[in-house]
N, C-alpha and C. Protein backbone atom coordinates (compact mmCIF):
# COMPACT_ATOMS: atom_id res chain seq x y z
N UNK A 1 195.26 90.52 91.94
CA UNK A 1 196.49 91.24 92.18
C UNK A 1 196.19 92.71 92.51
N UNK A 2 195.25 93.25 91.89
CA UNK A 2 194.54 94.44 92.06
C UNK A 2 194.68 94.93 93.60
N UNK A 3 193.69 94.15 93.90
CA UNK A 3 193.37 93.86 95.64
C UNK A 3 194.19 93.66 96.65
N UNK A 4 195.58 93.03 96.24
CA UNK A 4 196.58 92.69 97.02
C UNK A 4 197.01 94.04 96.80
N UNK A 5 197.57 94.33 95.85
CA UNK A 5 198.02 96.15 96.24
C UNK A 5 197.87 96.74 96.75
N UNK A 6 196.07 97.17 97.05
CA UNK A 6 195.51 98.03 97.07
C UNK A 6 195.53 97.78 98.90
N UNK A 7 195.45 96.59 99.42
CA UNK A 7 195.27 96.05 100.61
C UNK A 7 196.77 96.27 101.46
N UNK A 8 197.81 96.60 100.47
CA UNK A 8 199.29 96.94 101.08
C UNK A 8 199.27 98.10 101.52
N UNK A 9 198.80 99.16 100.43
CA UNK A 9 198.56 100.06 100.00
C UNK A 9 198.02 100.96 101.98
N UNK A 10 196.75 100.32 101.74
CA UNK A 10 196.01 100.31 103.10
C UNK A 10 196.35 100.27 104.01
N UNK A 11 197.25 99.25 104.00
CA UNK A 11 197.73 98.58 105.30
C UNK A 11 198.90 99.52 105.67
N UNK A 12 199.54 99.91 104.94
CA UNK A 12 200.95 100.87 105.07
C UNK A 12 200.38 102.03 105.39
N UNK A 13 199.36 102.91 105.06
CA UNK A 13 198.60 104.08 105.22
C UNK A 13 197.89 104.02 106.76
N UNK A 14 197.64 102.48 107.27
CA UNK A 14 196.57 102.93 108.57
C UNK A 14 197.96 102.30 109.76
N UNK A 15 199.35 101.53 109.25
CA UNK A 15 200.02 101.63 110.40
C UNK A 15 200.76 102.45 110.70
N UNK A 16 200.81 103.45 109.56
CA UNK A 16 201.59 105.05 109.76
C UNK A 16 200.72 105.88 110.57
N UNK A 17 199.26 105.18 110.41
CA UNK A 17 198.29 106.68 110.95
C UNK A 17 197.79 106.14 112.81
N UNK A 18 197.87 104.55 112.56
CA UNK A 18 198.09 103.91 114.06
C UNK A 18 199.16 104.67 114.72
N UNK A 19 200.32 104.48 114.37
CA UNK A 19 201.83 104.65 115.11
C UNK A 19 201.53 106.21 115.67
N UNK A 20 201.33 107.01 114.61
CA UNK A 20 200.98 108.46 114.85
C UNK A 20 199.81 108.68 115.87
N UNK A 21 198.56 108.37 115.86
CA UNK A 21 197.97 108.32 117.00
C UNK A 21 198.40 107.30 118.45
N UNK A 22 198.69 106.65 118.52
CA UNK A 22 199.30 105.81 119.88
C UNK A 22 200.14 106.74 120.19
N UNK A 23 201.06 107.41 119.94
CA UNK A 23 202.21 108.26 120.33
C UNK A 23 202.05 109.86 120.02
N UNK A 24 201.03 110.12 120.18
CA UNK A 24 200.99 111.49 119.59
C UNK A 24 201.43 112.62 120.28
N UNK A 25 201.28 112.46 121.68
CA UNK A 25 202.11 113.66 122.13
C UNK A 25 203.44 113.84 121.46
N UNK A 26 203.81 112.34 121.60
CA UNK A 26 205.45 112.41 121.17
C UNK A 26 205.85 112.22 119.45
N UNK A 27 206.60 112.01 119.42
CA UNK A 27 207.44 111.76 117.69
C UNK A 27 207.15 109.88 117.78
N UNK A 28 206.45 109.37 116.54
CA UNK A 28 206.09 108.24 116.73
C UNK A 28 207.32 107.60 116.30
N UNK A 29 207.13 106.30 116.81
CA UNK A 29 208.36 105.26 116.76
C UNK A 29 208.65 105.13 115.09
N UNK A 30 210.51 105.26 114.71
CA UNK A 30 210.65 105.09 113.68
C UNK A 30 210.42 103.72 113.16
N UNK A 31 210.58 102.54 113.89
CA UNK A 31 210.26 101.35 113.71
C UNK A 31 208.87 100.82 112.77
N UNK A 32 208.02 101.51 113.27
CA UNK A 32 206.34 101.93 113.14
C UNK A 32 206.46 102.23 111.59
N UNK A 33 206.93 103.41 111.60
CA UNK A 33 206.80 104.28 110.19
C UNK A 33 208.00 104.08 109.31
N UNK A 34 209.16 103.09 109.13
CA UNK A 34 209.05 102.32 108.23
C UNK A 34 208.79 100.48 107.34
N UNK A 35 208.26 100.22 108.51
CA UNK A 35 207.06 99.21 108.11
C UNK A 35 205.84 99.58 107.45
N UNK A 36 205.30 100.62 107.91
CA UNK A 36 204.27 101.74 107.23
C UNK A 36 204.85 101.99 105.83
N UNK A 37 205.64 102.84 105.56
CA UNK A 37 206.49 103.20 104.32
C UNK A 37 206.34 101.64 103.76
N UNK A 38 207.04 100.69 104.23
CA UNK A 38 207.61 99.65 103.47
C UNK A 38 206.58 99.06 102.90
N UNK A 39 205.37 98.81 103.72
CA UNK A 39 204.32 98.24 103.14
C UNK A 39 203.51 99.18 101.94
N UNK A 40 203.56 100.57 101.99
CA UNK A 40 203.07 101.23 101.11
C UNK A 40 203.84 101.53 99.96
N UNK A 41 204.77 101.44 99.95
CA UNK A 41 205.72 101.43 98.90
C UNK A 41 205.97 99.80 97.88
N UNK A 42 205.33 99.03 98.71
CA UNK A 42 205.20 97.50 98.04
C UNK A 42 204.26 97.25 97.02
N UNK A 43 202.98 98.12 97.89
CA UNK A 43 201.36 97.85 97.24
C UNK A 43 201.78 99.21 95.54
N UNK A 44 202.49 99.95 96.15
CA UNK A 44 202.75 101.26 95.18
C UNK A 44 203.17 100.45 93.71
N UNK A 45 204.20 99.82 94.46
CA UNK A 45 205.36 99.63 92.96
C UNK A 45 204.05 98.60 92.30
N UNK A 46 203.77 97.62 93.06
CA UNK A 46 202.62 96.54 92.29
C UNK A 46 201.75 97.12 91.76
N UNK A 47 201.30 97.93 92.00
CA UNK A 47 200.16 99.00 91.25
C UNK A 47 200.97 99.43 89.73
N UNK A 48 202.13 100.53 90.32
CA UNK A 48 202.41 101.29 89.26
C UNK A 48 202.84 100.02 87.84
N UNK A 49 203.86 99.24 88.64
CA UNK A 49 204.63 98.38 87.51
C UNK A 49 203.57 96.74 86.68
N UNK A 50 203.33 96.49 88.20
CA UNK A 50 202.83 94.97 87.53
C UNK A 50 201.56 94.99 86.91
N UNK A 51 200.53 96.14 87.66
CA UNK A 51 199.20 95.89 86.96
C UNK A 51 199.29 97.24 86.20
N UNK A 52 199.78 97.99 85.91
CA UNK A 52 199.66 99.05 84.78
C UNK A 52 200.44 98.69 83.60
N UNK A 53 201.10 97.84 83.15
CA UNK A 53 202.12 97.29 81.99
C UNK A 53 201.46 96.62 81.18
C-alpha cells in the first residue's frame, strides 16, 4: 500500500510537470493539472490516513 501511494504520489507530480513543459510558452491545459492534482491528492490522503493510523 506504501508503494501504491507513493506511485500516485509520482504520478500526479510528473503529469503536472509533463503538462507544464509541453505547453510552456503558454498557461498549461487545466484538464492536465487537475488530473495531476487529483492523482496527487489520492496517493496524499493514502499516505496521510490509511498507512499512518
Amino acid at each position: 500500500m506504501y508503494y501504491a501511494a507513493k506511485l500516485l504520489e509520482g504520478l500526479g507530480m510528473a503529469t503536472v510537470a509533463g503538462g507544464f513543459a509541453i505547453a510552456f510558452p503558454e498557461l498549461m491545459n487545466l484538464r492536465v493539472l487537475g488530473i495531476g492534482l487529483l492523482l496527487f491528492t489520492c496517493g496524499w490522503i493514502m499516505d496521510l490516513y490509511i498507512l499512518k493510523s
